[in-house]
C-alpha atoms as a PDB file:
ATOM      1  CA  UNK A   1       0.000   0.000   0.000  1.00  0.00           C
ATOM      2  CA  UNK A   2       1.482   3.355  -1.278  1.00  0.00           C
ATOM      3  CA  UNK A   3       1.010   6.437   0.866  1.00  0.00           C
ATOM      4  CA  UNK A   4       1.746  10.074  -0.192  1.00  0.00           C
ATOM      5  CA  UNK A   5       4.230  11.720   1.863  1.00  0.00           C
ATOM      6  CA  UNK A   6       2.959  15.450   2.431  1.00  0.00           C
ATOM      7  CA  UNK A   7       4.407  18.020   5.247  1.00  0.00           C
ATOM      8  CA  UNK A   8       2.812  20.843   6.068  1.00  0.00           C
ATOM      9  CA  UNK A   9       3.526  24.296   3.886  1.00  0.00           C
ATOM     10  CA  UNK A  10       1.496  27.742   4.336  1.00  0.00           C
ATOM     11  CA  UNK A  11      -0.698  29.737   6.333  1.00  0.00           C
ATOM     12  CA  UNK A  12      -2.981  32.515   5.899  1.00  0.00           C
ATOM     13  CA  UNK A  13      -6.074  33.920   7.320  1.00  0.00           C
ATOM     14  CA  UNK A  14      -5.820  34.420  10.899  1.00  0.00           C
ATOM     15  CA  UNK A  15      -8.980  35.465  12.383  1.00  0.00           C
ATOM     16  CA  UNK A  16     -10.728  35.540  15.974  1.00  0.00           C
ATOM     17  CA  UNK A  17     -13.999  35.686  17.984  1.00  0.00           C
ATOM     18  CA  UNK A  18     -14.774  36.501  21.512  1.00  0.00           C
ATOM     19  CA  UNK A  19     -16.120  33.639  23.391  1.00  0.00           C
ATOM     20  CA  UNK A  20     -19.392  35.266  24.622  1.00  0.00           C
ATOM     21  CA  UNK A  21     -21.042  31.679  26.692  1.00  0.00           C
ATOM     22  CA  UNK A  22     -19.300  27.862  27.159  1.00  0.00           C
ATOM     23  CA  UNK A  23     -21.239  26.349  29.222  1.00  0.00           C
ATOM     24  CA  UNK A  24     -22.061  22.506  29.574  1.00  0.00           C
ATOM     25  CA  UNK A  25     -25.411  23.210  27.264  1.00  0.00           C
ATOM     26  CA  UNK A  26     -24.218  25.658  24.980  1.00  0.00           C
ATOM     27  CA  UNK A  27     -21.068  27.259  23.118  1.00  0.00           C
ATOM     28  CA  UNK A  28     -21.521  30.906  21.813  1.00  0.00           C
ATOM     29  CA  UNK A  29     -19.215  33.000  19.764  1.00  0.00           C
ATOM     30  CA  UNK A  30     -19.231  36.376  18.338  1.00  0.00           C
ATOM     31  CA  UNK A  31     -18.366  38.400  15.370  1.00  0.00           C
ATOM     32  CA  UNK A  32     -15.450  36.847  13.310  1.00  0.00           C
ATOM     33  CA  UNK A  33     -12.561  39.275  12.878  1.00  0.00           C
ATOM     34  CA  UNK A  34      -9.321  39.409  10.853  1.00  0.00           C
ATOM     35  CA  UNK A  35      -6.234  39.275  13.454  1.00  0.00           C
ATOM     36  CA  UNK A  36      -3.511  40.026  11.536  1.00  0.00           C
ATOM     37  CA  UNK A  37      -1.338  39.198   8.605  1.00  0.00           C
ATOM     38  CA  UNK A  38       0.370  35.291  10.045  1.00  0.00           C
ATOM     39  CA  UNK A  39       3.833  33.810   8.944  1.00  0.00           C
ATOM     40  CA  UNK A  40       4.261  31.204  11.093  1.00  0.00           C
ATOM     41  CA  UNK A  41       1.611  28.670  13.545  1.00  0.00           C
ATOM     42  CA  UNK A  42       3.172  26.377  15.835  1.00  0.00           C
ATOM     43  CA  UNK A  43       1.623  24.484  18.512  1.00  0.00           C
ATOM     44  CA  UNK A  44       2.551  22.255  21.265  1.00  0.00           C
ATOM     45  CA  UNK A  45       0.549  20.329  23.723  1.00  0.00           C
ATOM     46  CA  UNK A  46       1.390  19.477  27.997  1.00  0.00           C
ATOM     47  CA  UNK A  47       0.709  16.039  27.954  1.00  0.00           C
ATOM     48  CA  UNK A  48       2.296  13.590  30.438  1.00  0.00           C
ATOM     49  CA  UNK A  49       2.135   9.924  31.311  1.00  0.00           C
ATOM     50  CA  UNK A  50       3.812   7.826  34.404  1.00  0.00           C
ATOM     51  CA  UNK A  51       3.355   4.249  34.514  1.00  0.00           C
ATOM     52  CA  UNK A  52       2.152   2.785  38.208  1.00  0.00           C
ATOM     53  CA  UNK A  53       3.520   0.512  39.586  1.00  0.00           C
ATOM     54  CA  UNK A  54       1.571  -3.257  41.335  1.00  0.00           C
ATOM     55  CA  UNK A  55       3.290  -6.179  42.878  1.00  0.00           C
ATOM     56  CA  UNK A  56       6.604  -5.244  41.841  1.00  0.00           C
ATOM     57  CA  UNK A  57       5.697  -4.591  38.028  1.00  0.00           C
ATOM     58  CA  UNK A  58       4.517  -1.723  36.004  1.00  0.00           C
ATOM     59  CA  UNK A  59       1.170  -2.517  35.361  1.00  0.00           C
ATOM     60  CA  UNK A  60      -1.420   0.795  34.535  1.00  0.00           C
ATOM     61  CA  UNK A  61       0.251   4.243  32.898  1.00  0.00           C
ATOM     62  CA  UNK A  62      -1.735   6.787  33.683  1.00  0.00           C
ATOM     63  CA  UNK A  63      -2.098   9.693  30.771  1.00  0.00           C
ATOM     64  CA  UNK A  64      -3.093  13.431  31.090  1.00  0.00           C
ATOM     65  CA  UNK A  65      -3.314  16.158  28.426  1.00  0.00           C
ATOM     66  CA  UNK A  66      -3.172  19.763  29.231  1.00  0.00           C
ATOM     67  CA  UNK A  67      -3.623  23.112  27.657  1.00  0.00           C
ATOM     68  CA  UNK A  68      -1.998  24.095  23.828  1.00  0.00           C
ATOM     69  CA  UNK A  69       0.771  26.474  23.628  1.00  0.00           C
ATOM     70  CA  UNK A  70       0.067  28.016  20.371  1.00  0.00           C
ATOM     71  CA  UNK A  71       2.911  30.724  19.307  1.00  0.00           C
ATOM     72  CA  UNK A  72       1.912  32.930  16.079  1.00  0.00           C
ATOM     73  CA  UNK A  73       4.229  35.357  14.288  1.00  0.00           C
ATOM     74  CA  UNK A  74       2.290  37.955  12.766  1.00  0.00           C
ATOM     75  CA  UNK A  75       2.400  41.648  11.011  1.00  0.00           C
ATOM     76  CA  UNK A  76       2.330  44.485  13.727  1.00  0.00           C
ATOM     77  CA  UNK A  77      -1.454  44.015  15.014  1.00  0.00           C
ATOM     78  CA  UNK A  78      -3.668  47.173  14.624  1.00  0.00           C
ATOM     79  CA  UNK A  79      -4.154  48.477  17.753  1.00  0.00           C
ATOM     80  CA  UNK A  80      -7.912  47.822  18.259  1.00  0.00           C
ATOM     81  CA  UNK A  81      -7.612  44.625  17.906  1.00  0.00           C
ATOM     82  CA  UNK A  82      -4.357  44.394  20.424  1.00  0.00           C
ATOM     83  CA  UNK A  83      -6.789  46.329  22.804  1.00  0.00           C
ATOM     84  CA  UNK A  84      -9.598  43.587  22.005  1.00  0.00           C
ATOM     85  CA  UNK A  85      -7.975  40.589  22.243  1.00  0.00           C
ATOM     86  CA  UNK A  86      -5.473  41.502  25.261  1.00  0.00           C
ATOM     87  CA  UNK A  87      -8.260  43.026  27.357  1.00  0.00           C
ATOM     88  CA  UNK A  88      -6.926  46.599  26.948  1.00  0.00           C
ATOM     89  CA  UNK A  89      -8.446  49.954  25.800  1.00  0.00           C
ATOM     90  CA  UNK A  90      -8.578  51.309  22.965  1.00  0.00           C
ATOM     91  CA  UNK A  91      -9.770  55.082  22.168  1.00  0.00           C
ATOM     92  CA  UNK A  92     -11.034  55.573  18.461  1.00  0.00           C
ATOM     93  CA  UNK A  93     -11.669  58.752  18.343  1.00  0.00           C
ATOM     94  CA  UNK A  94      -7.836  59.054  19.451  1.00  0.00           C
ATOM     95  CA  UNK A  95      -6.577  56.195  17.803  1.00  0.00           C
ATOM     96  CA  UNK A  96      -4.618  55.604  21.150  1.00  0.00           C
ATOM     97  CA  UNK A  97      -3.941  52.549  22.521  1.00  0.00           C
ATOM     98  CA  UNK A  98      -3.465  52.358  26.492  1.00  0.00           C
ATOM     99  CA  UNK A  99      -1.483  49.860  27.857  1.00  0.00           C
ATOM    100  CA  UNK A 100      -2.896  49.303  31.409  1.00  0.00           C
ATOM    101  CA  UNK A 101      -4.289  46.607  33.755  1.00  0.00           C
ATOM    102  CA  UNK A 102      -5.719  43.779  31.678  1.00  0.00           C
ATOM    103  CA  UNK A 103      -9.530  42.481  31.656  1.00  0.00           C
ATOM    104  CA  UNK A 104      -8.599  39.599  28.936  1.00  0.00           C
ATOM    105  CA  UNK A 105     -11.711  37.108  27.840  1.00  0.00           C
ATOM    106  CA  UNK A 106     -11.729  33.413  25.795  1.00  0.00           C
ATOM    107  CA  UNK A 107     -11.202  34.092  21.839  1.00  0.00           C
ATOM    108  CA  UNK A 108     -11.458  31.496  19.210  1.00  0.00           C
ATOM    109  CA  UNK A 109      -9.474  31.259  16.367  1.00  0.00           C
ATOM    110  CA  UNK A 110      -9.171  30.026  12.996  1.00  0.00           C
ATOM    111  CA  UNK A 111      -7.231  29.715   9.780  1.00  0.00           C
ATOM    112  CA  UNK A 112      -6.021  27.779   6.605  1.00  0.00           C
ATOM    113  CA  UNK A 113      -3.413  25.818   6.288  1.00  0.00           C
ATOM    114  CA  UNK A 114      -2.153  23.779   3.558  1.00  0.00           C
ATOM    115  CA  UNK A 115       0.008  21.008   2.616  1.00  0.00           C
ATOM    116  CA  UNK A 116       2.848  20.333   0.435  1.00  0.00           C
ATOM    117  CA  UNK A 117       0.466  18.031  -2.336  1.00  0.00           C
ATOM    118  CA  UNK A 118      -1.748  21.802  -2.419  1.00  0.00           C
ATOM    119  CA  UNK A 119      -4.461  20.330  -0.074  1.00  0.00           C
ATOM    120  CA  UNK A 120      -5.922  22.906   2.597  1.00  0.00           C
ATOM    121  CA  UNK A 121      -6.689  22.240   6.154  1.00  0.00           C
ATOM    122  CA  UNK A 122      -9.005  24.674   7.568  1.00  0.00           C
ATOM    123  CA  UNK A 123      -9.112  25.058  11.263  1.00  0.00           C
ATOM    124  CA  UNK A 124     -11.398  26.396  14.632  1.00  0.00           C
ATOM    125  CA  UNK A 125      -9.728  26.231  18.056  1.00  0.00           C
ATOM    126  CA  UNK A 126     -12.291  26.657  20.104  1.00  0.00           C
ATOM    127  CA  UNK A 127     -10.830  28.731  23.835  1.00  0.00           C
ATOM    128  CA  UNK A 128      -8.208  29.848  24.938  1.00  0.00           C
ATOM    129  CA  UNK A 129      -6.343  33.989  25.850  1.00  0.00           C
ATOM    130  CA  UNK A 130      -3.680  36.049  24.395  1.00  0.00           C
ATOM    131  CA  UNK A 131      -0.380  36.754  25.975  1.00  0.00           C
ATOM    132  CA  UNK A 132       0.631  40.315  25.728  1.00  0.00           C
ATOM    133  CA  UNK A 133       2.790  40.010  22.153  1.00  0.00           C
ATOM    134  CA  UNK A 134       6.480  40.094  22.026  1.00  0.00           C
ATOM    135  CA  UNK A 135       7.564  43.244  19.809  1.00  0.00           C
ATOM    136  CA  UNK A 136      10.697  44.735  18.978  1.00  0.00           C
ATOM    137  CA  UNK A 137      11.835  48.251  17.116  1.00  0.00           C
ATOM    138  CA  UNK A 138      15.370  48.568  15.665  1.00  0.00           C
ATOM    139  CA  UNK A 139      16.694  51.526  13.880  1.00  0.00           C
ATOM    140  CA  UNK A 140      16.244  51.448   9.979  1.00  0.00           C
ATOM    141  CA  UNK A 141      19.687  50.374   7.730  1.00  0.00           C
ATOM    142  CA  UNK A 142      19.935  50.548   3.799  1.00  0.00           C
ATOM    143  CA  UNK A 143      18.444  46.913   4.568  1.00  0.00           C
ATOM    144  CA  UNK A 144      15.172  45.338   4.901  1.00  0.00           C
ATOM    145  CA  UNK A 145      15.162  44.571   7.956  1.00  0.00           C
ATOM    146  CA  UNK A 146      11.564  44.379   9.673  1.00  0.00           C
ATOM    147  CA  UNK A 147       9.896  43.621  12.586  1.00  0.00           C
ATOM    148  CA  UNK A 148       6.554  41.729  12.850  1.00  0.00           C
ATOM    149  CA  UNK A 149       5.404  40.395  16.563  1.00  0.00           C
ATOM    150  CA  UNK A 150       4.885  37.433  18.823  1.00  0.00           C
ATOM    151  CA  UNK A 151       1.756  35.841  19.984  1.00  0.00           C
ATOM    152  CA  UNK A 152       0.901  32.793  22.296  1.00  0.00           C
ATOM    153  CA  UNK A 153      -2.609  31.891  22.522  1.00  0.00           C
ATOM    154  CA  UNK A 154      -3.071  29.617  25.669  1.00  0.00           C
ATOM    155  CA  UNK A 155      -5.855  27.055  24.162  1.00  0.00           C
ATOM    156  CA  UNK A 156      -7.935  24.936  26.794  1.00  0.00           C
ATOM    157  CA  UNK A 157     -10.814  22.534  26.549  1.00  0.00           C
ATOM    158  CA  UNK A 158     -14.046  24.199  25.919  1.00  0.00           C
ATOM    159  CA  UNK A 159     -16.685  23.595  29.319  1.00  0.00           C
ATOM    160  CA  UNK A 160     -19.711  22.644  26.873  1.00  0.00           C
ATOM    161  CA  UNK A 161     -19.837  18.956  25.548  1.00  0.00           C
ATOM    162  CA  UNK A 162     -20.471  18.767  22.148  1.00  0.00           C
ATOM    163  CA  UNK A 163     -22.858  15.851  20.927  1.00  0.00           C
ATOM    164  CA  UNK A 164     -20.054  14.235  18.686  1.00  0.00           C
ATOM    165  CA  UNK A 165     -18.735  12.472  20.536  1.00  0.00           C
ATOM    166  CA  UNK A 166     -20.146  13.832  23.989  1.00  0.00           C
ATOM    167  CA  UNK A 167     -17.479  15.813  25.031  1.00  0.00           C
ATOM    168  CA  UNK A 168     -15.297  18.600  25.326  1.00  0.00           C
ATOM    169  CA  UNK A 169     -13.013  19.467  22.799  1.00  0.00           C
ATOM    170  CA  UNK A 170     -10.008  22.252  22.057  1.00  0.00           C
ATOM    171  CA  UNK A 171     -10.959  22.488  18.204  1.00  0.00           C
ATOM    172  CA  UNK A 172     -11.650  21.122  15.014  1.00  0.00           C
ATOM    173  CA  UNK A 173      -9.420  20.656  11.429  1.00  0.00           C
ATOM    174  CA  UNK A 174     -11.512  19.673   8.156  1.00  0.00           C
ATOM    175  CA  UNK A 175      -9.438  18.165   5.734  1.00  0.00           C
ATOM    176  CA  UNK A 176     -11.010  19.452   3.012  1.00  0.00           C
ATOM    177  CA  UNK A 177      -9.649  17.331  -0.217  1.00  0.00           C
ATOM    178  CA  UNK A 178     -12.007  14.744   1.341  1.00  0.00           C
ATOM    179  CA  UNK A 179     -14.488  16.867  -0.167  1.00  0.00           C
ATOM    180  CA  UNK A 180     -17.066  15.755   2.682  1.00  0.00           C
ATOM    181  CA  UNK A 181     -17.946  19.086   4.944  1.00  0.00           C
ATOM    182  CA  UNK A 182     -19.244  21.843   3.225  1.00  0.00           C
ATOM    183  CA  UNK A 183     -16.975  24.633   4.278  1.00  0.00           C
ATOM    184  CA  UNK A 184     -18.165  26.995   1.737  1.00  0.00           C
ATOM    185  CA  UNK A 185     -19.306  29.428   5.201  1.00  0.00           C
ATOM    186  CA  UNK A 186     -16.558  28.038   7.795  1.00  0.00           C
ATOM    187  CA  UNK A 187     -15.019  31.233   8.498  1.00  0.00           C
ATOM    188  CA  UNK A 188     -18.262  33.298   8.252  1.00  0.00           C
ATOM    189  CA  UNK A 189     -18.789  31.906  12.264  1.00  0.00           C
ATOM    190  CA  UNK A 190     -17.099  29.664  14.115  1.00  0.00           C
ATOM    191  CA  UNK A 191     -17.233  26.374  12.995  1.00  0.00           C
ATOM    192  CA  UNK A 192     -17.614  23.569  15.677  1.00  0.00           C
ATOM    193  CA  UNK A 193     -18.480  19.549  15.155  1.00  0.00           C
ATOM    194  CA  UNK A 194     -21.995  19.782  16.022  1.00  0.00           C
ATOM    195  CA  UNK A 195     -22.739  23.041  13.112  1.00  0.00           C
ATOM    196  CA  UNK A 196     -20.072  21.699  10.098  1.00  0.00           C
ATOM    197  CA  UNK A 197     -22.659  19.902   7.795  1.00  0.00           C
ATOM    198  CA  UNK A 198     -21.674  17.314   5.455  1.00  0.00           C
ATOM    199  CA  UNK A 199     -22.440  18.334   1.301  1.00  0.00           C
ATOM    200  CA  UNK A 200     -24.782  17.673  -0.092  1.00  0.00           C
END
């Protein structure tokens, strides 16, 4: 049995939504927002096992998985949206952004990605906060020389259970050269397991 050999190459369009309810009965997002222009998605997971140990021999290991560290490079985020997503304030009639004791809330987010054979992957994680970004400013040279920023979104477990397969989950990713979900509005809102509808 042949199987194609594919990594993963390109991202693009980084959006968010405020979490407004997650509850056991229901999950509730807001508007869907562009984030910023993204150059680079990585992700790693806590997870941990330790075997246990009866009459003498290792005989249950125990596993746990934690929250998702998710680091994003991106262009230099407008500042409304910094002051949205960091739980800062923003003044548009200024167009000044205050840096000052944070009130941050639960975002989702979403975006494409796509792999080497040209197949997209298009993706909803469901909760989780923004770090304050790292940023840095360096004095221009006859170079090009640029600086974007640093994000890390802290992605948990939602509380609501969703009814496939009864539980709580940190997001979805539709593969979509199966050509099986209709995705056609997956970005419009965001998508979970329970509103992604098969075509037709």
């Amino acid at each position: 049995m042949n199987q194609e050999i594919v990594e993963y190459r390109g991202i693009e369009g980084l959006v968010y939504a405020k979490v407004i309810k997650d509850t056991k009965e229901e999950y509730k997002a807001g508007e869907v927002k562009p984030l910023a222009g993204v150059a680079e998605l990585s992700k790693e997971t806590e997870t941990n096992s330790e075997e246990k140990y009866y009459d003498n021999l290792a005989a249950i290991v125990v596993n746990s998985t934690g929250a998702d560290t998710v680091t994003i490079s991106t262009s230099a985020i407008p500042f409304e949206t910094l002051a949205d997503i960091t739980g800062q304030y923003y003044d548009e009639n200024l167009g000044v952004f205050a840096e000052q004791e944070r009130d941050p809330g639960y975002f989702a987010i979403g975006y494409k990605t796509q792999k080497t054979n040209g197949d997209d992957v298009y993706v909803w994680r469901y909760k989780g906060s923004f770090n304050i970004p790292k940023d840095a400013h360096k004095t221009k040279t006859n170079g090009t020389d640029s600086q974007g920023q640093e994000l890390t979104y802290k992605g948990i477990n939602t509380t609501h259970v969703f009814n496939k397969p009864k539980k709580s989950q940190k997001s979805i990713n539709v593969d979509v050269a199966k050509e099986k979900a209709d995705v056609s509005s997956f970005f419009d809102e965001v998508t979970t397991i329970d509103t992604l509808i098969a075509k037709a």
